[in-house]
C-alpha atoms as a PDB file:
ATOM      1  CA  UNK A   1     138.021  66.878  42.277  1.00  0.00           C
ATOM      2  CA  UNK A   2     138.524  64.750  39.230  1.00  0.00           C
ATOM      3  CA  UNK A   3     137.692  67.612  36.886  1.00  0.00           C
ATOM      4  CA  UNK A   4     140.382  70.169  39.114  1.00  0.00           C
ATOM      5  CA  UNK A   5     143.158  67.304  38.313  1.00  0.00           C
ATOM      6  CA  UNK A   6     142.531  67.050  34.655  1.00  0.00           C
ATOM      7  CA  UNK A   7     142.334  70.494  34.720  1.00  0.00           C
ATOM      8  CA  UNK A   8     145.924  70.543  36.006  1.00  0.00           C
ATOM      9  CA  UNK A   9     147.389  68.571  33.708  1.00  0.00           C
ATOM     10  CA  UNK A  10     145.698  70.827  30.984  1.00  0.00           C
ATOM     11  CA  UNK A  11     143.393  68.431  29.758  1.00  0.00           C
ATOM     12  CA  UNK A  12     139.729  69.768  28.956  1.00  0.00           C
ATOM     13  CA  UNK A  13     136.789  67.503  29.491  1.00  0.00           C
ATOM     14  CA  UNK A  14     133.453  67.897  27.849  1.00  0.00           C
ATOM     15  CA  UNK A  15     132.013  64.810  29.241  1.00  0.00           C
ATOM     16  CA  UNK A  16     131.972  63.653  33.078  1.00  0.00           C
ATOM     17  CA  UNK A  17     135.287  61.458  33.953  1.00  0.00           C
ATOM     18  CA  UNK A  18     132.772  58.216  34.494  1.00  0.00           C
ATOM     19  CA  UNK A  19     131.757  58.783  30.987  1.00  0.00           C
ATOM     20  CA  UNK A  20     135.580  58.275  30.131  1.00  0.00           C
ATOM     21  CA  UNK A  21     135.676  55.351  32.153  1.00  0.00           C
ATOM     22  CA  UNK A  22     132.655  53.546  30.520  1.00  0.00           C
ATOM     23  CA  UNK A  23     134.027  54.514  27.160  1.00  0.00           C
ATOM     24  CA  UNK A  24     137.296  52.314  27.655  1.00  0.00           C
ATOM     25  CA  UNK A  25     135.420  49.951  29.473  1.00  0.00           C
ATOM     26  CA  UNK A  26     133.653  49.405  26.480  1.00  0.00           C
ATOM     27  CA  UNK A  27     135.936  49.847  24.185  1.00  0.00           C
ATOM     28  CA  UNK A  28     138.115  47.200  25.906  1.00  0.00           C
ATOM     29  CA  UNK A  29     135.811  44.213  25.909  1.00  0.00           C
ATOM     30  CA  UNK A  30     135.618  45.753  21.819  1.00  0.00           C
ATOM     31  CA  UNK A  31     138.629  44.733  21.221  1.00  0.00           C
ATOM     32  CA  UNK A  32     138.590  41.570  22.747  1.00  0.00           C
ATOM     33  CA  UNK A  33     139.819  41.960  26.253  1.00  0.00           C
ATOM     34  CA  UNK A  34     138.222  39.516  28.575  1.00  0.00           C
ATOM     35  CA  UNK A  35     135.148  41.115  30.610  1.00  0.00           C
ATOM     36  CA  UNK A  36     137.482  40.213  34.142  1.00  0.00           C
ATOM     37  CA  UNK A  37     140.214  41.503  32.646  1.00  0.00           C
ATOM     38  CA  UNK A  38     138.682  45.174  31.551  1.00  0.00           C
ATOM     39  CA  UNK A  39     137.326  45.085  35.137  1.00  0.00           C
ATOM     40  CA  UNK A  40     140.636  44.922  36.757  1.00  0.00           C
ATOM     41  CA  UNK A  41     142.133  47.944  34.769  1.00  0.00           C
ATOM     42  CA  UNK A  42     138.637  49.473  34.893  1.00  0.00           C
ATOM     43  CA  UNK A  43     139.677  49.880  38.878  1.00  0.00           C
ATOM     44  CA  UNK A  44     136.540  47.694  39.831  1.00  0.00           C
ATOM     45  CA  UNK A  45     136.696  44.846  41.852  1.00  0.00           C
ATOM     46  CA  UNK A  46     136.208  41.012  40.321  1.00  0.00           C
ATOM     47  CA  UNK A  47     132.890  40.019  39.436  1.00  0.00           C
ATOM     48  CA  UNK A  48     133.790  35.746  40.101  1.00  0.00           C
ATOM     49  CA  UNK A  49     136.130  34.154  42.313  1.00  0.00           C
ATOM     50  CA  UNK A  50     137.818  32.619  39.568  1.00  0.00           C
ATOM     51  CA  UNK A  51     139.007  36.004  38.700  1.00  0.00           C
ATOM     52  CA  UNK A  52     139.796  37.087  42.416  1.00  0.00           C
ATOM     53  CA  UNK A  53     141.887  34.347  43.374  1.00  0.00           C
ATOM     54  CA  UNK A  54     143.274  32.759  40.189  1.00  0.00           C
ATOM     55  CA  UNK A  55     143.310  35.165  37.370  1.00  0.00           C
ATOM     56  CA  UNK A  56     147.134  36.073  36.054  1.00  0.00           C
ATOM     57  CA  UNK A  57     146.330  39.316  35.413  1.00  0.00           C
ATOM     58  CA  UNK A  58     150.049  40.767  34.571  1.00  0.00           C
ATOM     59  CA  UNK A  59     150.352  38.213  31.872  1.00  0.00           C
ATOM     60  CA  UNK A  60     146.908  38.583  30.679  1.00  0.00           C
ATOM     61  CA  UNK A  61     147.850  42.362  30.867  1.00  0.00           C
ATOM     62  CA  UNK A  62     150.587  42.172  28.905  1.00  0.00           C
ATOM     63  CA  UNK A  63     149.087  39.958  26.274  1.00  0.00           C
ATOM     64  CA  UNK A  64     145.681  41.694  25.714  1.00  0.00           C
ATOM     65  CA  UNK A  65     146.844  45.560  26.598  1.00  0.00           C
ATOM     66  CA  UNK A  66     148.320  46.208  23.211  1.00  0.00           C
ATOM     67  CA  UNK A  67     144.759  45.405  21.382  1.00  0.00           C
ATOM     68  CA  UNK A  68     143.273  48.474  23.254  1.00  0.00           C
ATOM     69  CA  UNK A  69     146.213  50.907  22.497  1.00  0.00           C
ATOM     70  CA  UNK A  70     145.965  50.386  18.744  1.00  0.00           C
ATOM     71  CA  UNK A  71     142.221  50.883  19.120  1.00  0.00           C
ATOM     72  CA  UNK A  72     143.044  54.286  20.731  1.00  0.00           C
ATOM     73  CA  UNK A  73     145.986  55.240  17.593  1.00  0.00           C
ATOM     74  CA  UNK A  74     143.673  54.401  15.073  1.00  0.00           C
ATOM     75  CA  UNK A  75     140.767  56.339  16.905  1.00  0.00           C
ATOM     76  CA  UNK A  76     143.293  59.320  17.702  1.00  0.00           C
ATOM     77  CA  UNK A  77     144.086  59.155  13.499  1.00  0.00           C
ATOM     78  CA  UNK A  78     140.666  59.147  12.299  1.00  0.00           C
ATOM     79  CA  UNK A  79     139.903  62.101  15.014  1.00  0.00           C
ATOM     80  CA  UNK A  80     143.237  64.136  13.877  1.00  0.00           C
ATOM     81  CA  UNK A  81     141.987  63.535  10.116  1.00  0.00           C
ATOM     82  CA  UNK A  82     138.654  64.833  10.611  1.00  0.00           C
END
């Protein structure tokens, strides 16, 4: 199904889509982004109750989210480069 959808949007995949997940997972907590944090954009559900119930994850989005996209531009230049 996942595959079909990228598909649509004409987006090729060499690699299975949880193989894309695990790589911004990982790149994420890279970067810096707390572990609860990549989680919660990761789609999975919150490993402690601290970060169920008290976590402010907007703010915490909006301060840490930027560290991951300028991972991705300088990964994107180096790719386009080589």
């Amino acid at each position: 199904m996942r595959q079909a959808l990228l598909s649509l949007w004409g987006l090729r995949m060499k690699e299975p889509v949880k193989y894309v997940r695990d790589f911004a997972y990982n790149a994420m907590l890279q970067v810096g982004i707390p572990e609860s944090l990549a989680d919660y954009l990761n789609g999975r559900g919150p490993q402690t109750v601290g970060a169920k119930h008290y976590l402010e994850k907007k703010r915490q989005i909006i301060t840490h989210y930027p560290k991951y996209m300028a991972y991705l531009e300088e990964l994107r230049a180096k790719i386009e480069q080589a």
